[in-house]
PDB file of N, CA and C in Angstrom:
ATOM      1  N   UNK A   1      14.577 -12.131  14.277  1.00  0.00           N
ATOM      2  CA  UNK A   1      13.211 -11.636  14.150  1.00  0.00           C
ATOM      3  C   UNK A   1      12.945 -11.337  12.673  1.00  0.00           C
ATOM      4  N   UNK A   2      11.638 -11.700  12.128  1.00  0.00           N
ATOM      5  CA  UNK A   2      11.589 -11.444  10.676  1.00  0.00           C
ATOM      6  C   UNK A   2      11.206  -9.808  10.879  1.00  0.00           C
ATOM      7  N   UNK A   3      12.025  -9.261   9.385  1.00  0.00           N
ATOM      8  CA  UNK A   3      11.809  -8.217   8.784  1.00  0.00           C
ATOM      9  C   UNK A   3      10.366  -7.094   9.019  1.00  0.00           C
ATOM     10  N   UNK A   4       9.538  -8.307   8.717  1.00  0.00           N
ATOM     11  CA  UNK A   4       8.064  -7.174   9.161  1.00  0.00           C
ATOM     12  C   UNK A   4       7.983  -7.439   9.911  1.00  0.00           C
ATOM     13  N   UNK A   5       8.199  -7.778  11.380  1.00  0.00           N
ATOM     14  CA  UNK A   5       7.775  -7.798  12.500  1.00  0.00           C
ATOM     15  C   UNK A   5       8.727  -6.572  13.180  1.00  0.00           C
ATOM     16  N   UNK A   6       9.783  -6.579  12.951  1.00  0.00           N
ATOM     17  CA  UNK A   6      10.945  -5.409  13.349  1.00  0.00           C
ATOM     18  C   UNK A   6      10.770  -4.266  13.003  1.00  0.00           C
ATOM     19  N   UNK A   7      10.049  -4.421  11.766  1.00  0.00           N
ATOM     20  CA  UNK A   7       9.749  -2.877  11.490  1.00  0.00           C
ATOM     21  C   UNK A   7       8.249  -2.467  11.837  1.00  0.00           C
ATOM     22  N   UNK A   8       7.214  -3.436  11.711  1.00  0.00           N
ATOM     23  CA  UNK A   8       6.161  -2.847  12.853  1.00  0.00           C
ATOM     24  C   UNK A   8       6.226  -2.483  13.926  1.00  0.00           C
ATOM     25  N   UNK A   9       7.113  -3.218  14.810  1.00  0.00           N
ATOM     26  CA  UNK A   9       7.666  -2.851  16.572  1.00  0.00           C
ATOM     27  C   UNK A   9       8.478  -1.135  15.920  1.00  0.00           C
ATOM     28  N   UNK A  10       8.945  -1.246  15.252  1.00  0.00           N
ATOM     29  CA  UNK A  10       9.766   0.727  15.716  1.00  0.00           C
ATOM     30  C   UNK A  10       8.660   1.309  15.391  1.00  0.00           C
ATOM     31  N   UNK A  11       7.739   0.969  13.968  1.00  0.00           N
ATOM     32  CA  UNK A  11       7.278   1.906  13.618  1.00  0.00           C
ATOM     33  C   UNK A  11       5.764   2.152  14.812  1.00  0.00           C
ATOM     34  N   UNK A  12       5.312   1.185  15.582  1.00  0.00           N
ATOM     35  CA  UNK A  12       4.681   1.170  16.716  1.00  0.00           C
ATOM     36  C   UNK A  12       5.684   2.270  17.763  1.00  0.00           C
ATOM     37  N   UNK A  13       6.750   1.536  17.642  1.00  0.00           N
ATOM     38  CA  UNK A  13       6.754   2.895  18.899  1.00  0.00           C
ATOM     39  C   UNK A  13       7.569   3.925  18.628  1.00  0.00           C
ATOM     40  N   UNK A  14       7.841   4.143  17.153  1.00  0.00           N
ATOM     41  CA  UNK A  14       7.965   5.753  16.763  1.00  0.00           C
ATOM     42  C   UNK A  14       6.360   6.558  17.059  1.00  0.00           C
ATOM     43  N   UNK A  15       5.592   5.817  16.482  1.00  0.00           N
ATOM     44  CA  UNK A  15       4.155   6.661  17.068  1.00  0.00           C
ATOM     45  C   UNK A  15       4.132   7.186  18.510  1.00  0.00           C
ATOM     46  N   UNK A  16       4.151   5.856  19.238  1.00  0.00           N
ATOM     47  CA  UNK A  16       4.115   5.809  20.489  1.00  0.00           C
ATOM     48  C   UNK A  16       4.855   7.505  21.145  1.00  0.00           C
ATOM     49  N   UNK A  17       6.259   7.468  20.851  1.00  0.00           N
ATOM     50  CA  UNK A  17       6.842   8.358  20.786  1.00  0.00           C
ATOM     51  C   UNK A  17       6.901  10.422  20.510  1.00  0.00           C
ATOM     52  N   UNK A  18       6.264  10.139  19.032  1.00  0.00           N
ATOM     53  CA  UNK A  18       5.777  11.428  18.605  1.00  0.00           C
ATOM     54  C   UNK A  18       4.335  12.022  19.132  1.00  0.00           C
ATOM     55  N   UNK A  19       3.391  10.511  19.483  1.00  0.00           N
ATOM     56  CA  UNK A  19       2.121  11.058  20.284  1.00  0.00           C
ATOM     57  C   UNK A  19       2.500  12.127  21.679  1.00  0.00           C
ATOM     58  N   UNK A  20       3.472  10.964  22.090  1.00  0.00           N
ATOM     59  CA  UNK A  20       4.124  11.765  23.735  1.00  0.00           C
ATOM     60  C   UNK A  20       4.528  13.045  23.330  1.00  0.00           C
ATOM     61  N   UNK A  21       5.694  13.048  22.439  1.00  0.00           N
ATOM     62  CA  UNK A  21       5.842  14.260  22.366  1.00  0.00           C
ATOM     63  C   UNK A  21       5.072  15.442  22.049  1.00  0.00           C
ATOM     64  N   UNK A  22       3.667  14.896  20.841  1.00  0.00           N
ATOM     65  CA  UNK A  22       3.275  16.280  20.803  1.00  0.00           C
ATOM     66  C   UNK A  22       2.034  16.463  22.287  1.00  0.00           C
ATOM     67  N   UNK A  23       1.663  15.324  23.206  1.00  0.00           N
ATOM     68  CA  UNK A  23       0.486  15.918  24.068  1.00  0.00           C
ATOM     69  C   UNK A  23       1.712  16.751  25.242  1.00  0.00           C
ATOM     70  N   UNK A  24       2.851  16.311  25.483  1.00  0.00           N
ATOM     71  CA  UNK A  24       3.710  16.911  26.519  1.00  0.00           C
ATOM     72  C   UNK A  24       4.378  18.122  25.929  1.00  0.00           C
ATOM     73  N   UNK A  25       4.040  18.690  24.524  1.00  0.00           N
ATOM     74  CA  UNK A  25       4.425  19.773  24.175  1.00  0.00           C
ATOM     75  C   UNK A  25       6.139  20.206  24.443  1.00  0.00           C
ATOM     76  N   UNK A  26       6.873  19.342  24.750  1.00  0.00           N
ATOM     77  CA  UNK A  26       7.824  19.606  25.326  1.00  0.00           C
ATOM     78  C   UNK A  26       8.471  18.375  24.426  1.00  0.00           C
ATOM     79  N   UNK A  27      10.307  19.006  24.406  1.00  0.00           N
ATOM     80  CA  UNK A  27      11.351  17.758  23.173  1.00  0.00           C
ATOM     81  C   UNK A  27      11.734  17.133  24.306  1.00  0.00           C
ATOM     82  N   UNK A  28      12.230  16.361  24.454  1.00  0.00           N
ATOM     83  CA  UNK A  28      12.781  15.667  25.303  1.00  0.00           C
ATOM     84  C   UNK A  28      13.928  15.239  24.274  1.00  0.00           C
ATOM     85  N   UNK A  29      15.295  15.233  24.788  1.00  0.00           N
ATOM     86  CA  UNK A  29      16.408  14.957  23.936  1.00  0.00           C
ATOM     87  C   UNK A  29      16.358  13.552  24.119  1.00  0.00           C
ATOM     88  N   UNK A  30      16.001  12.560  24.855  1.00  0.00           N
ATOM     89  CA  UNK A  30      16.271  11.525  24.726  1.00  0.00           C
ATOM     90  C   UNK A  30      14.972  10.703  24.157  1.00  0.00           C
ATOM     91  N   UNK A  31      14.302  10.927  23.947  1.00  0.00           N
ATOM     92  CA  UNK A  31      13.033  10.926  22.878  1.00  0.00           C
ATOM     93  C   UNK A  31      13.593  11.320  21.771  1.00  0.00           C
ATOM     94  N   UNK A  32      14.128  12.507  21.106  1.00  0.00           N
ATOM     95  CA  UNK A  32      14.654  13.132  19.800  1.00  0.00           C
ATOM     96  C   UNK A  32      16.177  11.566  19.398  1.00  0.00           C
ATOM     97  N   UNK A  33      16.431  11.736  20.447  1.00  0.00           N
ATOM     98  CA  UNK A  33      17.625  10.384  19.893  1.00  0.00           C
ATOM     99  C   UNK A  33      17.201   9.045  20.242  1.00  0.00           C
ATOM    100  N   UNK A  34      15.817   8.601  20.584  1.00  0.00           N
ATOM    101  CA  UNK A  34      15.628   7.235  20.080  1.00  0.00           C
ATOM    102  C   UNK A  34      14.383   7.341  18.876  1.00  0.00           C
ATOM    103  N   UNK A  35      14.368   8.349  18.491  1.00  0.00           N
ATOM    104  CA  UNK A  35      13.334   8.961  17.533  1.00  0.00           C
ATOM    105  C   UNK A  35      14.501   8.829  16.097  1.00  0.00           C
ATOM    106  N   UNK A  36      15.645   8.773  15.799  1.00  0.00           N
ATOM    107  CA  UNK A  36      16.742   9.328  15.225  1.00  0.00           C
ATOM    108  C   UNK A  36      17.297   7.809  14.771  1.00  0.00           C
ATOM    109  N   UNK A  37      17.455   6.988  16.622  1.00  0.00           N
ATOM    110  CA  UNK A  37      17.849   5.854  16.213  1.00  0.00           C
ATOM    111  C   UNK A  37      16.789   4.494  15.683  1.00  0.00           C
ATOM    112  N   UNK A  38      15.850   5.019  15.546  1.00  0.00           N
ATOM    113  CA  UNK A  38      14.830   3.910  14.960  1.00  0.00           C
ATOM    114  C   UNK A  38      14.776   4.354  13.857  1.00  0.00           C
ATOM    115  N   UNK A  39      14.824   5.682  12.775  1.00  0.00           N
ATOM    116  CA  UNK A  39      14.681   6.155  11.818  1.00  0.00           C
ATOM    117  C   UNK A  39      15.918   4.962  10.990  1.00  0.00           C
ATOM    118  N   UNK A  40      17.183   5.219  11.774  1.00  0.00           N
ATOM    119  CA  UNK A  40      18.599   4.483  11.095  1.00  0.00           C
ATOM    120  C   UNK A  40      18.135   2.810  11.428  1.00  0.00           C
ATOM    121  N   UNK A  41      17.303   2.309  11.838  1.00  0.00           N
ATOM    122  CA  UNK A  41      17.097   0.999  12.232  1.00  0.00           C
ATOM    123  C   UNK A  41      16.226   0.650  10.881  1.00  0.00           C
ATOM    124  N   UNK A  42      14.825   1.616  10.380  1.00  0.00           N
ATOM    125  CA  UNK A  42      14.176   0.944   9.502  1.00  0.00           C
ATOM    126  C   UNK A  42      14.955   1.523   8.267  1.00  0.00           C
ATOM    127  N   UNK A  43      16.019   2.147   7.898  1.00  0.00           N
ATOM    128  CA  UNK A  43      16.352   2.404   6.818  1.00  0.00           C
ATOM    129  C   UNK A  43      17.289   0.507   6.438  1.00  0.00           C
ATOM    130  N   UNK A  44      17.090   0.173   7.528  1.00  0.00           N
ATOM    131  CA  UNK A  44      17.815  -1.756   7.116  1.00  0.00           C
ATOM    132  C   UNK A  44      17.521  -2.170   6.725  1.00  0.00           C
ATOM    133  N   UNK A  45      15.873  -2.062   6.486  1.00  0.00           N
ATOM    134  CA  UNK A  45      14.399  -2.625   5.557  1.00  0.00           C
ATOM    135  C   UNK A  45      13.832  -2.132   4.680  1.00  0.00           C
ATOM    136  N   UNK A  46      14.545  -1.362   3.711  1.00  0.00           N
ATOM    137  CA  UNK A  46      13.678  -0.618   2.203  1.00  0.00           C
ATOM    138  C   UNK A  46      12.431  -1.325   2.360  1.00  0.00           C
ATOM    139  N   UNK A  47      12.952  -2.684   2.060  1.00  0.00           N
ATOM    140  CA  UNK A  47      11.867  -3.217   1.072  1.00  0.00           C
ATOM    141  C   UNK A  47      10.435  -3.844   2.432  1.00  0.00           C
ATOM    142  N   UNK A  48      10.885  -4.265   3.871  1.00  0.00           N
ATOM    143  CA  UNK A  48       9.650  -4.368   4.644  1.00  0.00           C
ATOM    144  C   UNK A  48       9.113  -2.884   4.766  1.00  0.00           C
ATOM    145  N   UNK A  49       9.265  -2.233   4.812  1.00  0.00           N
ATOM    146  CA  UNK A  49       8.762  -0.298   4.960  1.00  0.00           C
ATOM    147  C   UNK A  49       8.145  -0.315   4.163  1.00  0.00           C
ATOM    148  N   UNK A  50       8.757  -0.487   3.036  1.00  0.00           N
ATOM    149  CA  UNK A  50       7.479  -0.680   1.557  1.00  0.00           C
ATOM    150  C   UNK A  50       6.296  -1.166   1.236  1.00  0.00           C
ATOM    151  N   UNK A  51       6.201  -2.449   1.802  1.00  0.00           N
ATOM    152  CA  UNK A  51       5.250  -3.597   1.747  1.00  0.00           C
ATOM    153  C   UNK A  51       4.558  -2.818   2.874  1.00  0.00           C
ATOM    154  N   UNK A  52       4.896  -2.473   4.020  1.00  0.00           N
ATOM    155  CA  UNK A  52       3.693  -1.730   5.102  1.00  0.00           C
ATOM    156  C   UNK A  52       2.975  -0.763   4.640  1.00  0.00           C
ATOM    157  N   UNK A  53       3.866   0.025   3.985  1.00  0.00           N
ATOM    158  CA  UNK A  53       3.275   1.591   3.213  1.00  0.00           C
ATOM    159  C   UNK A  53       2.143   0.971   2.430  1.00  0.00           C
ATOM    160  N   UNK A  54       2.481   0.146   1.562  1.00  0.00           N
ATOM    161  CA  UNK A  54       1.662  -0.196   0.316  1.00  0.00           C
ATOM    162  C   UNK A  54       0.316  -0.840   1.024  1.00  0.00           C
ATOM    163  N   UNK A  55       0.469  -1.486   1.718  1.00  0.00           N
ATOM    164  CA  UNK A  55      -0.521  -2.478   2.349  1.00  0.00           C
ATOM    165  C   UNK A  55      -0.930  -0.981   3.281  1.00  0.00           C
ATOM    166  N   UNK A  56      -0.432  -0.069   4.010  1.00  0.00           N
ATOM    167  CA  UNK A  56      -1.403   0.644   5.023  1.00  0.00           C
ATOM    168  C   UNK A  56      -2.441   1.510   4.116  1.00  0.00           C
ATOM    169  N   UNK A  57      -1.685   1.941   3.105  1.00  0.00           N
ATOM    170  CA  UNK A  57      -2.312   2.486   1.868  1.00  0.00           C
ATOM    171  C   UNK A  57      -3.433   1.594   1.663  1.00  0.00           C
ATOM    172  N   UNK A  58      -3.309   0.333   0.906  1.00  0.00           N
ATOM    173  CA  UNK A  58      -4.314  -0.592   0.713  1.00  0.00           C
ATOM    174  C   UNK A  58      -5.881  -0.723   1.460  1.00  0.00           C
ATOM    175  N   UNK A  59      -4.991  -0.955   2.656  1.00  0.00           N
ATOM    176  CA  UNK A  59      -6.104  -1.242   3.963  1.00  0.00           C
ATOM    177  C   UNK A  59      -6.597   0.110   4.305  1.00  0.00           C
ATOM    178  N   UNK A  60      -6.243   1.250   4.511  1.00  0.00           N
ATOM    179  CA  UNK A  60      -6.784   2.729   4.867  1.00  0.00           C
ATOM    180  C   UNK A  60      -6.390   2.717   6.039  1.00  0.00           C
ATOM    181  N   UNK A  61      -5.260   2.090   6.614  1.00  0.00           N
ATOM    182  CA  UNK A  61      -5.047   2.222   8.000  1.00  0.00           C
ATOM    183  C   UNK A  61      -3.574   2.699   8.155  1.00  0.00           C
ATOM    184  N   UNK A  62      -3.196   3.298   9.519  1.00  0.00           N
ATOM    185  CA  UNK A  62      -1.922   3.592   9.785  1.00  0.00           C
ATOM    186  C   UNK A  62      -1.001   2.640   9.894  1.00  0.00           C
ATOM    187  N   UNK A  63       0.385   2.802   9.609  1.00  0.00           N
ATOM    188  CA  UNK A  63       1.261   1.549   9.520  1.00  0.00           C
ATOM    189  C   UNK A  63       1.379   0.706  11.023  1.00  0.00           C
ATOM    190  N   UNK A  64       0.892   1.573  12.055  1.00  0.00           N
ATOM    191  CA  UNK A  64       1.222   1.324  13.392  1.00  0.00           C
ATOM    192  C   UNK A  64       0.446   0.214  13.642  1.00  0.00           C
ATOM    193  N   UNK A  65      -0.502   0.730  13.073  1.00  0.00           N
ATOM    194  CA  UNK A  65      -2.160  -0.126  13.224  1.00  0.00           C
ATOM    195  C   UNK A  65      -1.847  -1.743  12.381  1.00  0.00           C
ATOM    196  N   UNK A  66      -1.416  -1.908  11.965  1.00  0.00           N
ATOM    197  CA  UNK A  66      -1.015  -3.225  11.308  1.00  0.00           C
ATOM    198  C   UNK A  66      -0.978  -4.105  11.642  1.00  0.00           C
ATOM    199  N   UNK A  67      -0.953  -5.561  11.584  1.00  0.00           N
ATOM    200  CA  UNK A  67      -0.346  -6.495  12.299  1.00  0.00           C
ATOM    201  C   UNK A  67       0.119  -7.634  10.979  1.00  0.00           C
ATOM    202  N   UNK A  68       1.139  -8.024  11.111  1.00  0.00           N
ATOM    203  CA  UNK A  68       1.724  -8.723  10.251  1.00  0.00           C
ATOM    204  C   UNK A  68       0.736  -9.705   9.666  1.00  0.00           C
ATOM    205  N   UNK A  69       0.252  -9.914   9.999  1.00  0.00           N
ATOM    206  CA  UNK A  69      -1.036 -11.248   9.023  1.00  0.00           C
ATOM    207  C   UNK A  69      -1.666 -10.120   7.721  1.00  0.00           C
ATOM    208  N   UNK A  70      -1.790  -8.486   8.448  1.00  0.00           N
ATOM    209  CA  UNK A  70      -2.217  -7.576   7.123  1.00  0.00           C
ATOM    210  C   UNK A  70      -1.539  -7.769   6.436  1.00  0.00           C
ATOM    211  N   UNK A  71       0.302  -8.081   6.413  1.00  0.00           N
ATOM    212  CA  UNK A  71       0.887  -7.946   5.563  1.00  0.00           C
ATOM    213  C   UNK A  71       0.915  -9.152   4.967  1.00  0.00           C
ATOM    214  N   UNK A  72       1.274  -9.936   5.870  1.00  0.00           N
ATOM    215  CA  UNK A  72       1.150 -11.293   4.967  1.00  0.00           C
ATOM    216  C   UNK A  72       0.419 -11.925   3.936  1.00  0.00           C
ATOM    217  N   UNK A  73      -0.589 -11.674   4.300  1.00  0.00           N
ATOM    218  CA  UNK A  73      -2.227 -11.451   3.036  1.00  0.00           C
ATOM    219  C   UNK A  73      -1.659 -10.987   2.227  1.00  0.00           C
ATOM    220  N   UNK A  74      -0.580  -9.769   1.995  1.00  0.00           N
ATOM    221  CA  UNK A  74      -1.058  -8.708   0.945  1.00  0.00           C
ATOM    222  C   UNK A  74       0.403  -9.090   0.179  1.00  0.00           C
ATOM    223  N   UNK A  75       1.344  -9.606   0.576  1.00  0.00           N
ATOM    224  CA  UNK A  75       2.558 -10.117  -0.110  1.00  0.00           C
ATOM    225  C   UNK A  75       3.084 -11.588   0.256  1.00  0.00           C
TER     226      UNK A  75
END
């Protein structure tokens, strides 16, 4: 799978994730450890994380919100 596509999918459902957690007000440990293990997944991609940041920055949108053609345009 290319690079920005792998890291849009976690960073999609790290959102996904932290939304749940904050409307259920409640941690769920197994939420907190796939929250933990996607953190150690995009640290594999400095440089795709970067190009999203820069480009969500760019565009005014959240990284979640993205779709790889944003990025592609932009690098």
């Amino acid at each position: 799978m290319d690079p920005i596509s792998e890291v849009l999918r976690l960073l999609r459902r790290q959102a996904e994730i932290q939304n749940g957690l904050r409307r259920s007000n409640a941690s769920c440990v197994t939420d907190e450890r796939e929250l933990l293990l996607i953190r150690r997944k995009l640290s594999r991609y400095p440089a795709a994380v970067q190009a999203i940041g820069i480009a969500s920055t760019e565009l005014q949108r959240s990284a979640d919100a993205l779709s790889v053609d944003d990025i592609g345009k932009r690098f």
